[in-house]
N, C-alpha and C. Protein backbone atom coordinates (compact mmCIF):
# COMPACT_ATOMS: atom_id res chain seq x y z
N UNK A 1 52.14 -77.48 25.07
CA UNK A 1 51.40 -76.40 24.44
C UNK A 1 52.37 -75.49 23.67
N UNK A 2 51.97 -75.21 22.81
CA UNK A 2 52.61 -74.05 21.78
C UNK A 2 52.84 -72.92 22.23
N UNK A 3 53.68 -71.88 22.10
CA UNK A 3 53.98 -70.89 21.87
C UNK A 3 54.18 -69.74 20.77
N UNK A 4 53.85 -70.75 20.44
CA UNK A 4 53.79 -69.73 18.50
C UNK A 4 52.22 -69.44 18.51
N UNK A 5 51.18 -69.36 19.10
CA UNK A 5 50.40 -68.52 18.91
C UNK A 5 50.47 -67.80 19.48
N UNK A 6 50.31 -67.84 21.14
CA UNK A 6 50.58 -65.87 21.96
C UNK A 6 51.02 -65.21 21.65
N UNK A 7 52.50 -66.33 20.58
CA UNK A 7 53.71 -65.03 20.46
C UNK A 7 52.71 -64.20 18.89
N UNK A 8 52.08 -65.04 18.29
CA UNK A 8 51.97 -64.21 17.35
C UNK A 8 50.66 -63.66 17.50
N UNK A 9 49.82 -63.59 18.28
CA UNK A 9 48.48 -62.63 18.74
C UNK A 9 49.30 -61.62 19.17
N UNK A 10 50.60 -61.67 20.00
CA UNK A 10 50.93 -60.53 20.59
C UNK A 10 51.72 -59.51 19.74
N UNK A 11 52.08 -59.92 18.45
CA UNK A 11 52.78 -59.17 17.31
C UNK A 11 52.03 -58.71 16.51
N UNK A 12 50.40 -59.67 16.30
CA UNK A 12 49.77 -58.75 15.81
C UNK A 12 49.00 -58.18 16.30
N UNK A 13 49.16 -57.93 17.58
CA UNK A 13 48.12 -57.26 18.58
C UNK A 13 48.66 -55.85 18.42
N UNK A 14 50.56 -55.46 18.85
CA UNK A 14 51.40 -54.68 18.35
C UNK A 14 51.41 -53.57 16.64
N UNK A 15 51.15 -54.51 15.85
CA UNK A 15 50.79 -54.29 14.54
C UNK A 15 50.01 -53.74 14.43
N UNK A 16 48.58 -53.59 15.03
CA UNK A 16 47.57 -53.31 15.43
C UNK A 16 47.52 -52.11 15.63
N UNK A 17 48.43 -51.95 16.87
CA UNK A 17 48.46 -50.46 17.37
C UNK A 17 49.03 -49.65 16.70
N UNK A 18 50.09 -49.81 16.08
CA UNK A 18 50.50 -48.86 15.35
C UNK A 18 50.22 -48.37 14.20
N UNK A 19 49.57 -49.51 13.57
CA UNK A 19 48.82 -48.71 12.21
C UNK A 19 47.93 -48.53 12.46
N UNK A 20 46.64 -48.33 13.41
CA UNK A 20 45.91 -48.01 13.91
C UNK A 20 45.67 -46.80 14.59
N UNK A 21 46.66 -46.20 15.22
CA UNK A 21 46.85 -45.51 16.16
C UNK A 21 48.33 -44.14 15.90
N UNK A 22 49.02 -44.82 15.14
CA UNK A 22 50.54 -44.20 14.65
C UNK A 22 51.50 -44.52 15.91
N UNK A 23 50.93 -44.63 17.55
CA UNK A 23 51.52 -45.42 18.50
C UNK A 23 52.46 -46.14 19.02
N UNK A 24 53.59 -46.26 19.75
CA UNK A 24 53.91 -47.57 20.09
C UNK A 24 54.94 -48.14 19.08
N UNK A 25 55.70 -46.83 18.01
CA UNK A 25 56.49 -47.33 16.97
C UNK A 25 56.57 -45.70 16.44
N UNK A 26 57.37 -45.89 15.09
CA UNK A 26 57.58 -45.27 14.31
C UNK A 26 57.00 -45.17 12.95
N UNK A 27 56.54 -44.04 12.23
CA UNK A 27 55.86 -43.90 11.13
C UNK A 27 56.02 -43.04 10.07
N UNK A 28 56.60 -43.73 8.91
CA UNK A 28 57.19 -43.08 7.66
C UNK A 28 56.24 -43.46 6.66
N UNK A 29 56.14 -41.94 5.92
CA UNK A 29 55.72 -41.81 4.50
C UNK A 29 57.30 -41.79 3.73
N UNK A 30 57.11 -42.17 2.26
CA UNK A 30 57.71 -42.23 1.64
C UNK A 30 58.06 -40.66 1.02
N UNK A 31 58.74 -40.44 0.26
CA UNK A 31 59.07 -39.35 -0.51
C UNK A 31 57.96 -38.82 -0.81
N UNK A 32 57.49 -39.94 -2.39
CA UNK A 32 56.08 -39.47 -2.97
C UNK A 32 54.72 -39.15 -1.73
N UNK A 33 54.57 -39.82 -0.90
CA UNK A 33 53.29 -39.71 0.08
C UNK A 33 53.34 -38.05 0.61
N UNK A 34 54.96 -37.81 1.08
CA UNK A 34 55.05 -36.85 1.83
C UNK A 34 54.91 -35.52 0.70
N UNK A 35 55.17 -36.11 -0.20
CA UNK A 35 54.86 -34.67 -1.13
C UNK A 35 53.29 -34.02 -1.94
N UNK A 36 52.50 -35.70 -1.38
CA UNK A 36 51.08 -34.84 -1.37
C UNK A 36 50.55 -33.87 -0.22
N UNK A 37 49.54 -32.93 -0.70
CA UNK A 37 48.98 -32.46 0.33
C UNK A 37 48.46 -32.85 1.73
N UNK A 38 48.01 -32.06 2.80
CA UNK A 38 47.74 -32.54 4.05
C UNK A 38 46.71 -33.42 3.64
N UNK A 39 45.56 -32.82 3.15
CA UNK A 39 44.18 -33.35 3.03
C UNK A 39 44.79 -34.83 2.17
N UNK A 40 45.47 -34.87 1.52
CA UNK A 40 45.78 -36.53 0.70
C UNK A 40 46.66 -37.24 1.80
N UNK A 41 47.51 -36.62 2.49
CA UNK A 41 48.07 -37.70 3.11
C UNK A 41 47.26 -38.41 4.68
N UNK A 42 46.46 -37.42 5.08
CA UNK A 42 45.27 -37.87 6.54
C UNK A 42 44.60 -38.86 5.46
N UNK A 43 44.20 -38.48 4.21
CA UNK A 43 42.78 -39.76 3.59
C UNK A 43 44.11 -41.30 3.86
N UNK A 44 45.09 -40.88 3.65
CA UNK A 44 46.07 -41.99 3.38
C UNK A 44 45.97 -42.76 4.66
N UNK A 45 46.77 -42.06 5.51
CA UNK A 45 46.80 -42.40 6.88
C UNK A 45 45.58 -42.83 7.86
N UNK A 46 44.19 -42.53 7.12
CA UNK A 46 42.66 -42.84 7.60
C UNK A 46 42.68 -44.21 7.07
N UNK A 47 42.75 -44.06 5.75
CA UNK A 47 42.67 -45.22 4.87
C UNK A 47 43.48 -47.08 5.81
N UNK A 48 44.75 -46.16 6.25
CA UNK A 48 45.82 -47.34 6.20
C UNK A 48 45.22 -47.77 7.98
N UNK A 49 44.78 -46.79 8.47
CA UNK A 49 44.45 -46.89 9.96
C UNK A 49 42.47 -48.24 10.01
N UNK A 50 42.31 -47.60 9.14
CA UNK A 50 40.68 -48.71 9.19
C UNK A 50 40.74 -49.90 8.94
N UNK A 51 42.07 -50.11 7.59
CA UNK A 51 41.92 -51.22 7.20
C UNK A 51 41.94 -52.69 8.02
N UNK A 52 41.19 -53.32 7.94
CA UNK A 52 41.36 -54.59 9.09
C UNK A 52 40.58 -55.79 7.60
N UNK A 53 40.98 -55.82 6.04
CA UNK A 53 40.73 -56.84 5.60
C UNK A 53 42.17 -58.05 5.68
N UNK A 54 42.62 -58.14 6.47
CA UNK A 54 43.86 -59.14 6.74
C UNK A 54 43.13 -60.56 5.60
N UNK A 55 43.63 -61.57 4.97
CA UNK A 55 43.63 -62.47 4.24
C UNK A 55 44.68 -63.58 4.25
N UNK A 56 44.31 -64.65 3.86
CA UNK A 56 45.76 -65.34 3.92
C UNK A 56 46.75 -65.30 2.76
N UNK A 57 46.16 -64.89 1.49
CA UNK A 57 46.71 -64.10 0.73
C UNK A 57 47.57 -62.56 0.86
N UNK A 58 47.51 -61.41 1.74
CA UNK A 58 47.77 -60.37 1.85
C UNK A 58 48.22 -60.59 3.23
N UNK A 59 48.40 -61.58 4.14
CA UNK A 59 48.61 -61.73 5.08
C UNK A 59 48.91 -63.02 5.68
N UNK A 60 49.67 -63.70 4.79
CA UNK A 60 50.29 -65.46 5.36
C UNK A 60 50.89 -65.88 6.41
N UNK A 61 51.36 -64.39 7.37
CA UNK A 61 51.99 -65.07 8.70
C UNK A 61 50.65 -64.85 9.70
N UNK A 62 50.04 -63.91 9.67
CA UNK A 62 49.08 -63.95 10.43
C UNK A 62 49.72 -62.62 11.17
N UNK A 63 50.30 -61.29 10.92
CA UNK A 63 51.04 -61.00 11.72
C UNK A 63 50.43 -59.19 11.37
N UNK A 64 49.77 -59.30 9.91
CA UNK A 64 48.93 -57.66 10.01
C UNK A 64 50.26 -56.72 9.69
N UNK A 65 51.00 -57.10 8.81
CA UNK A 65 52.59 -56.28 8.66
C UNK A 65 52.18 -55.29 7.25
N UNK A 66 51.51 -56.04 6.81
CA UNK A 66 51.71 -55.70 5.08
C UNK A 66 50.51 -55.64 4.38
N UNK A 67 50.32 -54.56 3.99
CA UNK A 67 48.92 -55.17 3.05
C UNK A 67 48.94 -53.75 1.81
N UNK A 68 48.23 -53.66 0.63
CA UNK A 68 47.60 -53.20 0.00
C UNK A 68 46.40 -52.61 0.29
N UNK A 69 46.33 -51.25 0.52
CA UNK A 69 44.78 -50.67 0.61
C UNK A 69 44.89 -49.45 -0.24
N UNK A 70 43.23 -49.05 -0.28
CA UNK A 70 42.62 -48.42 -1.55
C UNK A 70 42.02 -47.35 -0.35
N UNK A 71 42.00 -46.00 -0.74
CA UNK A 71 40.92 -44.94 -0.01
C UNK A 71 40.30 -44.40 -1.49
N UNK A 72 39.88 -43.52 -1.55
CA UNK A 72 38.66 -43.11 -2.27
C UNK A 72 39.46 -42.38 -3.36
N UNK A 73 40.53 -42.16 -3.50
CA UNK A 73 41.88 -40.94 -4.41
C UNK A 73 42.87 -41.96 -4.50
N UNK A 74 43.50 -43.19 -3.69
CA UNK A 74 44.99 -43.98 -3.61
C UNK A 74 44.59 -45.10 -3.34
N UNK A 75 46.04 -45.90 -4.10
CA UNK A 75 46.20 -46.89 -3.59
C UNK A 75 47.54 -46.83 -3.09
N UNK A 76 47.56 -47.59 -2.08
CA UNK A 76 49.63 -47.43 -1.11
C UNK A 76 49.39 -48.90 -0.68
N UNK A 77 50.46 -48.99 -0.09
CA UNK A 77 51.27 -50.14 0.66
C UNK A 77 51.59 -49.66 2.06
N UNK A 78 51.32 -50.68 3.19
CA UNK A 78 52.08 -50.19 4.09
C UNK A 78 52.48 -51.43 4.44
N UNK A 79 54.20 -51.74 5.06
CA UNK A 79 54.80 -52.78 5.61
C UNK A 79 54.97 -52.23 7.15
N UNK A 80 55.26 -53.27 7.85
CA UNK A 80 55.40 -52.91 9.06
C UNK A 80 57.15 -53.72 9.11
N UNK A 81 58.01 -53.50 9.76
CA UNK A 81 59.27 -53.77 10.28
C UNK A 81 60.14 -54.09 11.55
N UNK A 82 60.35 -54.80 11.81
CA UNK A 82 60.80 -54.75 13.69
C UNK A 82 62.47 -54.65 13.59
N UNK A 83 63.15 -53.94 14.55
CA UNK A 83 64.45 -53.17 15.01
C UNK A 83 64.66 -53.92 15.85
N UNK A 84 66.10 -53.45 16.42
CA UNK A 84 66.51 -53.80 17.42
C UNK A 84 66.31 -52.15 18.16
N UNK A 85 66.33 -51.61 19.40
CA UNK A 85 66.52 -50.20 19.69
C UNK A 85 67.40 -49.53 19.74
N UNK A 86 68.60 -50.08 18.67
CA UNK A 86 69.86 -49.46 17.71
C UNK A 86 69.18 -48.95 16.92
N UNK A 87 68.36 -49.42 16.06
CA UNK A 87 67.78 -49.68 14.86
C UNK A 87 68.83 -49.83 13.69
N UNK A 88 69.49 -50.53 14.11
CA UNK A 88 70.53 -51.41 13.17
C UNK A 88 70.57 -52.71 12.93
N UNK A 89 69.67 -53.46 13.15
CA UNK A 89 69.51 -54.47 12.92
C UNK A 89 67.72 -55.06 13.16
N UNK A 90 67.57 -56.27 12.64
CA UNK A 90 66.53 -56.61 13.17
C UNK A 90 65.79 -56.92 14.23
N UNK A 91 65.25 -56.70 15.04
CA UNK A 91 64.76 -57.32 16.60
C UNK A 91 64.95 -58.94 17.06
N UNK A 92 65.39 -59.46 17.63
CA UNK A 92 65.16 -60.92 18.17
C UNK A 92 63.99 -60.99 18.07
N UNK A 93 63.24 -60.61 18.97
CA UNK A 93 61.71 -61.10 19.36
C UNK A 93 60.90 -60.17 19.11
N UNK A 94 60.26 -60.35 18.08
CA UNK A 94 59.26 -59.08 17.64
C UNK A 94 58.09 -58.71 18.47
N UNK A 95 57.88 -60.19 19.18
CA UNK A 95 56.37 -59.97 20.05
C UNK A 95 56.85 -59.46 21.67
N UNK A 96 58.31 -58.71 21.94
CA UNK A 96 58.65 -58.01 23.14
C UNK A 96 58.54 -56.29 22.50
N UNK A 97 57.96 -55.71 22.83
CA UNK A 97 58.22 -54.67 22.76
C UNK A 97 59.33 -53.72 23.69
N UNK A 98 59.55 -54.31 24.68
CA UNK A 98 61.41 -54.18 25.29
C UNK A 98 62.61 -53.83 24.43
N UNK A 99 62.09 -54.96 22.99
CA UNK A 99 63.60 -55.20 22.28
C UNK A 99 63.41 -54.98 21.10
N UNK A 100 62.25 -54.39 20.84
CA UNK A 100 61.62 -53.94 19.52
C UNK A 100 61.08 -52.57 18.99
N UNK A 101 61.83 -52.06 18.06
CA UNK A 101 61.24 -50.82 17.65
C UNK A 101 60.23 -51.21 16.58
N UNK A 102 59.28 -50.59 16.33
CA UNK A 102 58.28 -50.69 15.33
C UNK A 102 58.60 -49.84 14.31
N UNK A 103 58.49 -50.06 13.22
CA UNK A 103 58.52 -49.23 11.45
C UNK A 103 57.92 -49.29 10.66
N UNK A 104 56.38 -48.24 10.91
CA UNK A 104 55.74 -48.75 9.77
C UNK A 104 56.30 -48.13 8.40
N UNK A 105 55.88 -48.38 7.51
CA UNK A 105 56.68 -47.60 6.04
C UNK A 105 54.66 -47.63 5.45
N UNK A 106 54.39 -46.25 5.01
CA UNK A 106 53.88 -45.96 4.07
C UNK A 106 54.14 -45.55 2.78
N UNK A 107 53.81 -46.04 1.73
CA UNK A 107 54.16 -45.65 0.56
C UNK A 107 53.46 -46.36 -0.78
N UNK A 108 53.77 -45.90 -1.99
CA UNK A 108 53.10 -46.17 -3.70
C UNK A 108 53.51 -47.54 -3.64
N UNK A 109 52.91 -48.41 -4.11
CA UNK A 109 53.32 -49.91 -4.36
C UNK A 109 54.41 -50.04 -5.40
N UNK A 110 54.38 -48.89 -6.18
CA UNK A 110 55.44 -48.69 -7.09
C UNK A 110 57.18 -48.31 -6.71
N UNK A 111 57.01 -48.05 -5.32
CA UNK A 111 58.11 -47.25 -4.60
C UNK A 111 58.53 -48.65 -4.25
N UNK A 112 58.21 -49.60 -3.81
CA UNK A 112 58.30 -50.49 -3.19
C UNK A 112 59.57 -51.63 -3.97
């Protein structure tokens, strides 16, 4: 039996929570995001928190890291990132949260 699916229900189960929730990781606006108002950056952060259109286009590992979304005023990007808990490097195993810091990055697709 495989292991490459638990491991990856459980990364994007992870993924999940944190853009969902802000949870369970770390969460950055970009320059531009942070320099709109409160009321623009919650629509942002509402926006990036509902979205659940995952695709295999906008989403080829199956893993809920990255996508393009639209609220009613923006469009942004958010990537998601895994650490080591240096945060100097990348994580071994993304689906341990033991050995993994979470990073989401909000920001303009243009920043990107």
């Amino acid at each position: 039996m495989s292991t490459i699916a638990p491991r990856l229900d459980r990364i994007r189960a992870l993924n999940d929570v944190l853009r969902t929730t802000g949870l369970c990781g770390r969460v950055y606006l970009s320059r531009a995001v942070t320099s709109l108002d409160e009321m623009a950056r919650q629509e942002i952060l509402h926006a990036v928190a509902l979205f659940d259109d995952f695709t295999d286009d906008n989403d080829p590992y199956g893993e809920h890291d990255c996508a393009i979304v639209s609220s009613d005023n923006y469009r942004v990007m958010f990537k998601i990132d895994y650490f080591d808990p240096s945060l100097s490097r990348h994580s071994e195993d993304p689906s341990d949260p033991k050995v993994t810091v979470r990073v989401l990055t909000i920001m303009f697709p243009e920043e990107y």
